[in-house]
N, C-alpha and C. Protein backbone atom coordinates (compact mmCIF):
# COMPACT_ATOMS: atom_id res chain seq x y z
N UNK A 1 48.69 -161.95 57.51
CA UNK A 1 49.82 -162.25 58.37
C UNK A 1 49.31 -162.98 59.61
N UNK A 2 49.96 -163.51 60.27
CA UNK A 2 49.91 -164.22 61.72
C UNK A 2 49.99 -163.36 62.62
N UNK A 3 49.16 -163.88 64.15
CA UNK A 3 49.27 -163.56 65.12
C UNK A 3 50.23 -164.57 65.77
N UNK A 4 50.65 -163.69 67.34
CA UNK A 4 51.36 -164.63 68.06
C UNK A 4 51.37 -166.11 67.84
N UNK A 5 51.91 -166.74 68.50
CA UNK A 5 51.25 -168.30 68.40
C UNK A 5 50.81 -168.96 67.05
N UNK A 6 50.98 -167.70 65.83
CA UNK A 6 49.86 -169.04 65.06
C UNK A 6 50.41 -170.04 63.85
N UNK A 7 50.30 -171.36 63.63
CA UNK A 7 51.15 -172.40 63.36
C UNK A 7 50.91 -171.99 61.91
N UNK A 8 50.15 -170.49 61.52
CA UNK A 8 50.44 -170.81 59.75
C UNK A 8 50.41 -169.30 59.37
N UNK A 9 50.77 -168.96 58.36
CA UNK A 9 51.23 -167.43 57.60
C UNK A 9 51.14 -167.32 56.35
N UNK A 10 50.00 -166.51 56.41
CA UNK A 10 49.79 -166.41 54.13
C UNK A 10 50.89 -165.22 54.36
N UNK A 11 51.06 -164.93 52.78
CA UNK A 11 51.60 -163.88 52.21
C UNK A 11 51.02 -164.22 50.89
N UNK A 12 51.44 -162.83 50.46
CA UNK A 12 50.57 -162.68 48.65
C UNK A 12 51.29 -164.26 47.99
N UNK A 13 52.03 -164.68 48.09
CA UNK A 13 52.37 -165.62 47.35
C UNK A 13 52.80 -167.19 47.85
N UNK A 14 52.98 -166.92 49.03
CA UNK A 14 53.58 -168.20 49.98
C UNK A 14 52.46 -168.31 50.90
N UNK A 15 52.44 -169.91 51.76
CA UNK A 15 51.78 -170.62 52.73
C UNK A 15 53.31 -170.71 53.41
N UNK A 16 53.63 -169.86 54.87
CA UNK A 16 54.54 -170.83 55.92
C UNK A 16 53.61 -171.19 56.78
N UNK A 17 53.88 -172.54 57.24
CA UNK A 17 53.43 -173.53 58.40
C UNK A 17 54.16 -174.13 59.31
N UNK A 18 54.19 -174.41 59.96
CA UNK A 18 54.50 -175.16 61.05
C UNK A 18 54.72 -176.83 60.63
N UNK A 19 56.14 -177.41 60.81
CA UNK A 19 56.53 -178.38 59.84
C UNK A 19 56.03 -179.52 60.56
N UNK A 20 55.26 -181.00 60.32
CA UNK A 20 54.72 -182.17 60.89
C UNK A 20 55.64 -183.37 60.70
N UNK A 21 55.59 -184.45 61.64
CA UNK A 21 56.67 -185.30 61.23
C UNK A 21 56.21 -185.77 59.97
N UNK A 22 55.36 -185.87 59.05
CA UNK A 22 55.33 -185.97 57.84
C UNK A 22 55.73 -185.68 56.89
N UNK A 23 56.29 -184.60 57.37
CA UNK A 23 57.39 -183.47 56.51
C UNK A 23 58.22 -184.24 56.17
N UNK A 24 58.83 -185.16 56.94
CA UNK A 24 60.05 -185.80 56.40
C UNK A 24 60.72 -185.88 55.34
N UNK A 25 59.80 -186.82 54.53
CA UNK A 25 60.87 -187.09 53.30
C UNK A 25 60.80 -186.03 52.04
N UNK A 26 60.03 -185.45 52.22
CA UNK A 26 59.46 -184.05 51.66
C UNK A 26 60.84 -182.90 51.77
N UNK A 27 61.14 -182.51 53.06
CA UNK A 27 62.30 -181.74 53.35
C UNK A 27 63.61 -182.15 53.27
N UNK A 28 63.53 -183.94 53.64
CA UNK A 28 64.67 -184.37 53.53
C UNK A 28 65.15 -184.13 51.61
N UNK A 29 63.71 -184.56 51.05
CA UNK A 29 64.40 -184.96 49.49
C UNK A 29 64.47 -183.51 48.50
N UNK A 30 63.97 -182.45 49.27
CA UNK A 30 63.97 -180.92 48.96
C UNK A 30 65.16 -180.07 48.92
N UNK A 31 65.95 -180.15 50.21
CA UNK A 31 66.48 -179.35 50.73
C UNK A 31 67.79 -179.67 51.74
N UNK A 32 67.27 -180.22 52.29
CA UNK A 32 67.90 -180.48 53.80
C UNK A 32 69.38 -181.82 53.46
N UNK A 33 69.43 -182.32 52.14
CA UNK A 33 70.11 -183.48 51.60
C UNK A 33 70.84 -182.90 50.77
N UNK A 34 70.30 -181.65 50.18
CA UNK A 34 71.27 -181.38 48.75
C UNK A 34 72.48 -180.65 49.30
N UNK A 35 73.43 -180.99 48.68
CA UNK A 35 75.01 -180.31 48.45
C UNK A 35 74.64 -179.20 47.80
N UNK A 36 73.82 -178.76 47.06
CA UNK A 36 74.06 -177.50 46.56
C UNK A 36 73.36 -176.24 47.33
N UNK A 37 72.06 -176.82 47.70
CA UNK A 37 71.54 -176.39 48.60
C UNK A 37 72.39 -175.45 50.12
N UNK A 38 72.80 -176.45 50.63
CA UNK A 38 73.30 -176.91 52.20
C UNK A 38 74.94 -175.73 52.51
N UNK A 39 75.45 -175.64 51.32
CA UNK A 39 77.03 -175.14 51.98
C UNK A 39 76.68 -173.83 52.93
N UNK A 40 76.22 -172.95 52.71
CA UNK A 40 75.78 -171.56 53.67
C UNK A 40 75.01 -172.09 54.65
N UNK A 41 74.58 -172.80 54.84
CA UNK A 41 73.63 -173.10 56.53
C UNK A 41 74.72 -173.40 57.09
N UNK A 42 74.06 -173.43 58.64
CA UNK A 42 74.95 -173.35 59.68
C UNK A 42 74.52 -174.41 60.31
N UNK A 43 73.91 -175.56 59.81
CA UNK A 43 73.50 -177.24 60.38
C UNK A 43 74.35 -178.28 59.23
N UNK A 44 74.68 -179.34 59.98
CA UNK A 44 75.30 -180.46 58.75
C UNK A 44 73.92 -180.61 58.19
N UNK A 45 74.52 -180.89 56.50
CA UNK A 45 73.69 -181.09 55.65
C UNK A 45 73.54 -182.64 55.96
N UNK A 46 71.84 -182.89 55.97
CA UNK A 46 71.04 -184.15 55.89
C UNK A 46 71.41 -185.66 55.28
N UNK A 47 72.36 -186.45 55.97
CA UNK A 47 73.08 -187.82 54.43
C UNK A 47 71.88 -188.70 55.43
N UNK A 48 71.12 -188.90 56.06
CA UNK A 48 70.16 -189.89 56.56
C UNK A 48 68.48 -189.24 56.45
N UNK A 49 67.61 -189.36 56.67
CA UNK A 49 66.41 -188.82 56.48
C UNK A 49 66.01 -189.10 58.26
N UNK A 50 66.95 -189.90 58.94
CA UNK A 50 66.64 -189.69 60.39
C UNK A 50 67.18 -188.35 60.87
N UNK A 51 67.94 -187.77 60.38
CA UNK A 51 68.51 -186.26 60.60
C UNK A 51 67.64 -185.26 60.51
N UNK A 52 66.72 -185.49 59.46
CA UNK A 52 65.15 -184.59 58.87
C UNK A 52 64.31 -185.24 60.25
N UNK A 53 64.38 -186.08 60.23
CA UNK A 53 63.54 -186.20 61.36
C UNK A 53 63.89 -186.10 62.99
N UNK A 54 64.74 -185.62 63.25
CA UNK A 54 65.42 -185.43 64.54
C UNK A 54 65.46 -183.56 64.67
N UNK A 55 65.52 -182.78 63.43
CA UNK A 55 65.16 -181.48 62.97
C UNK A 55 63.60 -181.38 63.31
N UNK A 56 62.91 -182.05 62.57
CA UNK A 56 61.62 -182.41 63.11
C UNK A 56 60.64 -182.25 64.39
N UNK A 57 61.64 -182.96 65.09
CA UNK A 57 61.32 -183.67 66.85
C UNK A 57 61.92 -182.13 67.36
N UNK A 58 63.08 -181.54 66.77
CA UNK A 58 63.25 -180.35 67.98
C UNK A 58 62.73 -179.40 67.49
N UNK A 59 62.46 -179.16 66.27
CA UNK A 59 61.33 -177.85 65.59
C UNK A 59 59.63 -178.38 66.85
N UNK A 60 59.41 -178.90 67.06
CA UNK A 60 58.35 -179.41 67.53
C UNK A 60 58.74 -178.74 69.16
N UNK A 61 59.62 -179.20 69.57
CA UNK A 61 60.17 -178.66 71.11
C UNK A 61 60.39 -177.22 71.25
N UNK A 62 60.73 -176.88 69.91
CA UNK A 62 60.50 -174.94 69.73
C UNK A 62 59.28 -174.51 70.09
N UNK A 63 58.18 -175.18 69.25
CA UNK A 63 57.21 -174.42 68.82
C UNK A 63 56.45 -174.71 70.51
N UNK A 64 56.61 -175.93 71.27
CA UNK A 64 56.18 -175.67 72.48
C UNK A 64 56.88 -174.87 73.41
N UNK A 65 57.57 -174.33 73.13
CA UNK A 65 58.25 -173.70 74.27
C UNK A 65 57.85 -172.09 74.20
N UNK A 66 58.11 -172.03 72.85
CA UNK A 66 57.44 -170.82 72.53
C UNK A 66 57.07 -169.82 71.47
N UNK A 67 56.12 -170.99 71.50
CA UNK A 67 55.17 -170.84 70.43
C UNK A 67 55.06 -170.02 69.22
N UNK A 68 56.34 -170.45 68.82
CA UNK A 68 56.87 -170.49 67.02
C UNK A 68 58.04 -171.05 67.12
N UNK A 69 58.50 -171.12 65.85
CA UNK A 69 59.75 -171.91 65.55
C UNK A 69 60.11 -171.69 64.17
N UNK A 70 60.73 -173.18 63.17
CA UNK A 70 60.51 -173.20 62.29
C UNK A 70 59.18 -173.42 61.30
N UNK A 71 59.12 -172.73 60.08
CA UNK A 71 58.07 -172.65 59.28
C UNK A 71 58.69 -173.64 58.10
N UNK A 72 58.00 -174.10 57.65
CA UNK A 72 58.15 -174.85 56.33
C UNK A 72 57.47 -173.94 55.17
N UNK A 73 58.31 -173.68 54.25
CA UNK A 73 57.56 -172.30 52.94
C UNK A 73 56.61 -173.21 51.80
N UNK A 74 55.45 -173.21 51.83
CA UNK A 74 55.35 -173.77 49.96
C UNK A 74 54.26 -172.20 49.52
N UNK A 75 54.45 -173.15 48.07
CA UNK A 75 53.91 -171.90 47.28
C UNK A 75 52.48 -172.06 47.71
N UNK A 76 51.53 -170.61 47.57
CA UNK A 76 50.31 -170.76 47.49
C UNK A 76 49.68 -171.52 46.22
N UNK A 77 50.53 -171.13 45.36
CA UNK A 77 49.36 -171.39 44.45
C UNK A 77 48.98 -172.88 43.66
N UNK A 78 50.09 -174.07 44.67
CA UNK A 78 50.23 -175.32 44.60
C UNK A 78 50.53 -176.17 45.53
N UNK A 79 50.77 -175.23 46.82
CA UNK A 79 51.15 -176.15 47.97
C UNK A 79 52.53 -176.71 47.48
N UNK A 80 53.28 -176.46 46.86
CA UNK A 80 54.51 -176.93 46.81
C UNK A 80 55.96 -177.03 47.71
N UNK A 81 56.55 -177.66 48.24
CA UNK A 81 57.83 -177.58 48.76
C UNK A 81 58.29 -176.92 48.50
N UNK A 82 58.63 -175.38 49.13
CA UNK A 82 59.97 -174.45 48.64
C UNK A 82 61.21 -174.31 49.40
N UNK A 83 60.97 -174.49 50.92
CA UNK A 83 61.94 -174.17 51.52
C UNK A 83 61.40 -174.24 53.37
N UNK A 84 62.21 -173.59 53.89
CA UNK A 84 61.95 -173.08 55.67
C UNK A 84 62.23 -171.73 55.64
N UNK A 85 61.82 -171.31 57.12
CA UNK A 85 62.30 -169.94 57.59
C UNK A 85 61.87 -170.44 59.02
N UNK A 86 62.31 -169.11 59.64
CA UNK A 86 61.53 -169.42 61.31
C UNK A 86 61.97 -168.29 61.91
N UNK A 87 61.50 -168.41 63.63
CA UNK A 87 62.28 -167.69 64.50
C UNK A 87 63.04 -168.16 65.22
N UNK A 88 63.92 -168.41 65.71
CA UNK A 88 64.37 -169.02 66.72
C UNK A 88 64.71 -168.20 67.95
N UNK A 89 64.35 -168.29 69.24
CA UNK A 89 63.82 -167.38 69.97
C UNK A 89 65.12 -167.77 71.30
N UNK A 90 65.95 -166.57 71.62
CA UNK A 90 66.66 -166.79 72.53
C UNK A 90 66.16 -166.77 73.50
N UNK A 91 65.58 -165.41 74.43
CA UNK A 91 64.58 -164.63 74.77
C UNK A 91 63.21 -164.54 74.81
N UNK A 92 62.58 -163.91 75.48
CA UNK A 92 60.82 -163.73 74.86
C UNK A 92 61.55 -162.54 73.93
N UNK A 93 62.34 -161.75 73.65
CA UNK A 93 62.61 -160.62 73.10
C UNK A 93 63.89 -160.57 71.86
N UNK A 94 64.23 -161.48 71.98
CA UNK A 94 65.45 -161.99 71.02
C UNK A 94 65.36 -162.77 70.20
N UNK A 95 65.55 -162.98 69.23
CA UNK A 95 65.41 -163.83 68.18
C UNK A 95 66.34 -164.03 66.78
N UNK A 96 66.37 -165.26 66.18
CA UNK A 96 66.96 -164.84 65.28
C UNK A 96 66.00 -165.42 63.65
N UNK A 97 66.73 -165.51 62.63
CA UNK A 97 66.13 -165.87 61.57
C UNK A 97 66.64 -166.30 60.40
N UNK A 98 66.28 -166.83 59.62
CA UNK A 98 66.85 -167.57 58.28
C UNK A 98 66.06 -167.76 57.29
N UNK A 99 66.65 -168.78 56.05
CA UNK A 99 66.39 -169.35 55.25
C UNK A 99 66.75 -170.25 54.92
N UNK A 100 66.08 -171.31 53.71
CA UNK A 100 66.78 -171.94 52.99
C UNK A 100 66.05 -172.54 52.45
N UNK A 101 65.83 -172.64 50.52
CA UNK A 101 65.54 -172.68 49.78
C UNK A 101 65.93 -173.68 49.09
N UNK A 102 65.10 -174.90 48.37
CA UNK A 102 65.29 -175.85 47.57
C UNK A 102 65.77 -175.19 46.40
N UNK A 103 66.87 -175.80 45.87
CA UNK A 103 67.84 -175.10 44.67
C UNK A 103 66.74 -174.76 43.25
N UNK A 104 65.72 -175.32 42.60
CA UNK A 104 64.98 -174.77 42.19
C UNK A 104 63.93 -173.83 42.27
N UNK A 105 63.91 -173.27 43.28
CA UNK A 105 63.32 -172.26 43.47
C UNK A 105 64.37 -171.18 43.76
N UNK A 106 65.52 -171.12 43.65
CA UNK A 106 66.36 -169.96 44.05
C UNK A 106 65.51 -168.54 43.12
N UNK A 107 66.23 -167.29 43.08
CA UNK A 107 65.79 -166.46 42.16
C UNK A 107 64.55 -165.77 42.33
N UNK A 108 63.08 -166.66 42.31
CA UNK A 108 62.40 -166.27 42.42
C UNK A 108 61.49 -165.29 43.31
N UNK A 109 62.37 -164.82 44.69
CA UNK A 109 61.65 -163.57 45.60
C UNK A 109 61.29 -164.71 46.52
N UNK A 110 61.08 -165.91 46.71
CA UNK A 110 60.47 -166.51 47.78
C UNK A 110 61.42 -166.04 49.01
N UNK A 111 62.58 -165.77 49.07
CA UNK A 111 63.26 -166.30 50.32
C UNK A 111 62.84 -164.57 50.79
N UNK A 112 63.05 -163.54 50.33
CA UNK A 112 62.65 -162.19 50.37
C UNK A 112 61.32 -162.37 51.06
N UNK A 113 60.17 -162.93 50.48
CA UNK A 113 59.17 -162.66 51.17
C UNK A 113 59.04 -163.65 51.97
N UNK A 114 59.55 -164.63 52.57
CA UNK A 114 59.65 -165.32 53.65
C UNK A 114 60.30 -164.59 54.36
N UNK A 115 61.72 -164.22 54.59
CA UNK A 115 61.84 -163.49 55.29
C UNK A 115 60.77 -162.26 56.02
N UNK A 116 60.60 -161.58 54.96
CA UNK A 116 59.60 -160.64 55.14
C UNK A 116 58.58 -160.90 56.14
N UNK A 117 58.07 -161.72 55.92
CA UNK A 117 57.30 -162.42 56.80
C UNK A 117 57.85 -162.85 58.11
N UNK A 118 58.99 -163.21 58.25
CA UNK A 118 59.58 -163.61 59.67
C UNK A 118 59.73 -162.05 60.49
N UNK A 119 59.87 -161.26 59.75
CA UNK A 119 60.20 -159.83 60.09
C UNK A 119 59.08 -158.91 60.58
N UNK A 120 58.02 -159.01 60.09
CA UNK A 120 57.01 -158.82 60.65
C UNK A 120 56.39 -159.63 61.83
N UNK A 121 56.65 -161.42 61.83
CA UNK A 121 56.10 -161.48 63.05
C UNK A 121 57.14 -161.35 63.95
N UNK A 122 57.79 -161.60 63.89
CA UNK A 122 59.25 -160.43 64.90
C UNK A 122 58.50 -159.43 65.29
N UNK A 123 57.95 -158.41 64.95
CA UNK A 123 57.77 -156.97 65.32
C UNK A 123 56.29 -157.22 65.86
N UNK A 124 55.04 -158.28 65.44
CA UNK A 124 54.31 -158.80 65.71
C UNK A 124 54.38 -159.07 67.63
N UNK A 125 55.26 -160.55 67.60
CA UNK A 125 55.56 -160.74 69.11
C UNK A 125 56.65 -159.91 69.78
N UNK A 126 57.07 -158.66 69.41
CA UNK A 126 57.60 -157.82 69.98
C UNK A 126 58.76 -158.27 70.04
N UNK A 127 59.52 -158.59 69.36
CA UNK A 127 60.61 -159.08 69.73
C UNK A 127 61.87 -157.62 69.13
N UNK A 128 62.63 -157.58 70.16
CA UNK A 128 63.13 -156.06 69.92
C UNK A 128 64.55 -156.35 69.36
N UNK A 129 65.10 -157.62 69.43
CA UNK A 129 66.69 -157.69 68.51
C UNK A 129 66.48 -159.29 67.86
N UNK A 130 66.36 -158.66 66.23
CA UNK A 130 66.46 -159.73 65.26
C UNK A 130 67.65 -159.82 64.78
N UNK A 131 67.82 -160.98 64.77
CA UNK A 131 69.20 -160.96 63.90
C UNK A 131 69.33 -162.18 63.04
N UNK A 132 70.27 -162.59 61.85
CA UNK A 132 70.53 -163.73 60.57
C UNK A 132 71.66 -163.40 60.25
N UNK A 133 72.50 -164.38 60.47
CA UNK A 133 73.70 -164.77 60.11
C UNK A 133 73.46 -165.15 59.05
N UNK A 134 74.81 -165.01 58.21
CA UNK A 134 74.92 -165.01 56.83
C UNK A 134 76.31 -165.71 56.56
N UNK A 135 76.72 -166.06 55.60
CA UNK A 135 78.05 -166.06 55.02
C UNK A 135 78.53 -164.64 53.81
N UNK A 136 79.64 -164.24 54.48
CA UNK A 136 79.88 -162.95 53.43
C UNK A 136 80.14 -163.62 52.02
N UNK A 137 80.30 -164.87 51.74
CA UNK A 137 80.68 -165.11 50.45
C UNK A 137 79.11 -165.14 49.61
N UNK A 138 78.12 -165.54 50.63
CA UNK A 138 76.81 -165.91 50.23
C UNK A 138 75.98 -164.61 49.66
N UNK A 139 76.67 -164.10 48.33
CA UNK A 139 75.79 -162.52 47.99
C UNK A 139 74.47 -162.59 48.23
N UNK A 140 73.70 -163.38 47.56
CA UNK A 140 72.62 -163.81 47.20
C UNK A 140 71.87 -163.14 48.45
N UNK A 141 72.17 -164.19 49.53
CA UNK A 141 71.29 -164.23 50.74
C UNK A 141 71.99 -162.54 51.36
N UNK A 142 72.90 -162.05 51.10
CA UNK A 142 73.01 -160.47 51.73
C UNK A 142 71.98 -159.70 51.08
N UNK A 143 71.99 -159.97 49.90
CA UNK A 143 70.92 -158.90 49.02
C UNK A 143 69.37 -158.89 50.04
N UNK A 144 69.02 -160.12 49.98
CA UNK A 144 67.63 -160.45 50.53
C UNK A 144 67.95 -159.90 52.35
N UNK A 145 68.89 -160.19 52.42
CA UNK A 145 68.83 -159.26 54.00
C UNK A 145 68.96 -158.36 53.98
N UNK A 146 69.44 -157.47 53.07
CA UNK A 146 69.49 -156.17 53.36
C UNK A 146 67.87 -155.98 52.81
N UNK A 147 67.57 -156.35 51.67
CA UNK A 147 66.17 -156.22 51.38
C UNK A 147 65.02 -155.69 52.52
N UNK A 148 65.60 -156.82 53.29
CA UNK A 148 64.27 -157.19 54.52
C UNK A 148 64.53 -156.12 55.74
N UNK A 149 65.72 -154.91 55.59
CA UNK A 149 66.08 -154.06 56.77
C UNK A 149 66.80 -154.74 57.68
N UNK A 150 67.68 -155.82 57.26
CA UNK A 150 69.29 -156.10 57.89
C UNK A 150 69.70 -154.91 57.23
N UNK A 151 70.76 -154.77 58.48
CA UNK A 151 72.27 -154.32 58.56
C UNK A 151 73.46 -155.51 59.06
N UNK A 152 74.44 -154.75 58.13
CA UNK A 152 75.67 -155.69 58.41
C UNK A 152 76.06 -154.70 60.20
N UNK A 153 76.23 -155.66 61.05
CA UNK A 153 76.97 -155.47 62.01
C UNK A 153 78.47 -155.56 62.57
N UNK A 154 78.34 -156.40 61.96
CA UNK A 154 80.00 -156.88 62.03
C UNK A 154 80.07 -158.23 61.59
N UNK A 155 81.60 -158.15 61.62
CA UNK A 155 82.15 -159.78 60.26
C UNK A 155 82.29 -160.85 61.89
N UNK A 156 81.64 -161.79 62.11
CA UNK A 156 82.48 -163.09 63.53
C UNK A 156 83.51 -163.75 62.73
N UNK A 157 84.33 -163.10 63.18
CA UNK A 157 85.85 -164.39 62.48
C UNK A 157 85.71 -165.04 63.54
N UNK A 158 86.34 -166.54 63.15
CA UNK A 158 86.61 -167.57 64.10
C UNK A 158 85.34 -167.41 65.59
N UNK A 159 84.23 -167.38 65.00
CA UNK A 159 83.31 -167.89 65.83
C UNK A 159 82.12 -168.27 65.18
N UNK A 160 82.16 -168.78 64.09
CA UNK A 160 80.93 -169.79 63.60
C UNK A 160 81.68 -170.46 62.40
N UNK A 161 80.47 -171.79 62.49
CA UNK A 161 80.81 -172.98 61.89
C UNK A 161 80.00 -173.18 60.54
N UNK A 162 80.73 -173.16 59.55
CA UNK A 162 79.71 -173.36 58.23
C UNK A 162 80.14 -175.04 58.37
N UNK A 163 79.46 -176.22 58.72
CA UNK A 163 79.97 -177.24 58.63
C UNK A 163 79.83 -178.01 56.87
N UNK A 164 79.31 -177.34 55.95
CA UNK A 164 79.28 -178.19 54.97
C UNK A 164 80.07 -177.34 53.98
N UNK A 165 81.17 -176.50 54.86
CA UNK A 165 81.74 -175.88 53.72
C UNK A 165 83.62 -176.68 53.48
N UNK A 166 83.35 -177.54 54.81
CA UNK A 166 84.70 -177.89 55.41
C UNK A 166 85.94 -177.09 56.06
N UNK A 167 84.99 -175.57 56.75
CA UNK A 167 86.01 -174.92 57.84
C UNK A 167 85.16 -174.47 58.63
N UNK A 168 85.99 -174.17 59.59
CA UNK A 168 85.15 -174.28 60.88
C UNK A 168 84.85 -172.58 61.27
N UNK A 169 85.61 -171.24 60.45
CA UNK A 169 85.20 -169.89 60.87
C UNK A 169 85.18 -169.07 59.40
N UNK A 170 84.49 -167.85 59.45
CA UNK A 170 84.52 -167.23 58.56
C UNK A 170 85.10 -166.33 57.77
């Protein structure tokens, strides 16, 4: 596992890192573009590869500010493109967290132990309220949060935006 600060994270099966503007067309042509991918995130889905790269430029402004951010997931055992996770840090003490997974790799436990991994360095840099928004329609991703020691807190009606679902609350 990682310490504070550090731009990379084994787990038994995954490499997360710290994403480079090289990442680009890599994430753009992965993840960050697909319709099937994209409806449960809470960012417009990617129709330019300057969008991947403007994600890019402010994942970069995270990780200086304080020192983590988003992770880019590939597999260990090929270096492959799987997905992101991160922290995103309100606080030195607040934070929140995610996923999102290139549509061929769904299924397989990656997003579980990515998470997993975000969850520990959460508890790592002390951070004392984690939290990941979800979509209640999105089973999939509830399973893996509850997995990881989410609790449901409560439902936000009419205060978040799934923008690639075409409504604006939940």
């Amino acid at each position: 596992m990682a310490l504070k600060g550090s731009p990379g994270i084994e787990t038994p099966g995954l490499l997360l890192r710290r994403p480079s503007p090289a990442d680009a067309e890599a994430v753009f042509s992965r993840f960050s573009s697909d319709p099937d991918v994209t409806p449960y995130v809470g960012w417009p889905r990617h129709r330019v590869i300057e969008q991947t790269r403007a994600f890019l430029a402010s994942s970069d402004a995270e990780w200086d500010r304080w020192a983590t951010g988003p992770y880019l997931i590939e597999s260990r055992t090929d270096q492959r493109l799987l997905g992101s996770t991160g922290l995103a840090l309100e606080t030195p003490t607040v934070a929140a967290t995610g996923y999102v997974l290139a549509r061929d790799e769904w299924g397989q436990g990656y997003a579980t132990e990515a998470l997993g991994a975000m969850v520990v360095l959460a508890r790592e840099m002390e951070i004392r309220r984690l939290s990941a928004i979800c979509h209640p329609a999105n089973l999939a991703s509830v399973r893996v949060l509850e997995k990881c020691g989410f609790t449901l807190e409560t439902l936000l009606k009419e205060y978040l935006e799934f923008p690639n679902l075409g409504q604006a609350v939940v």
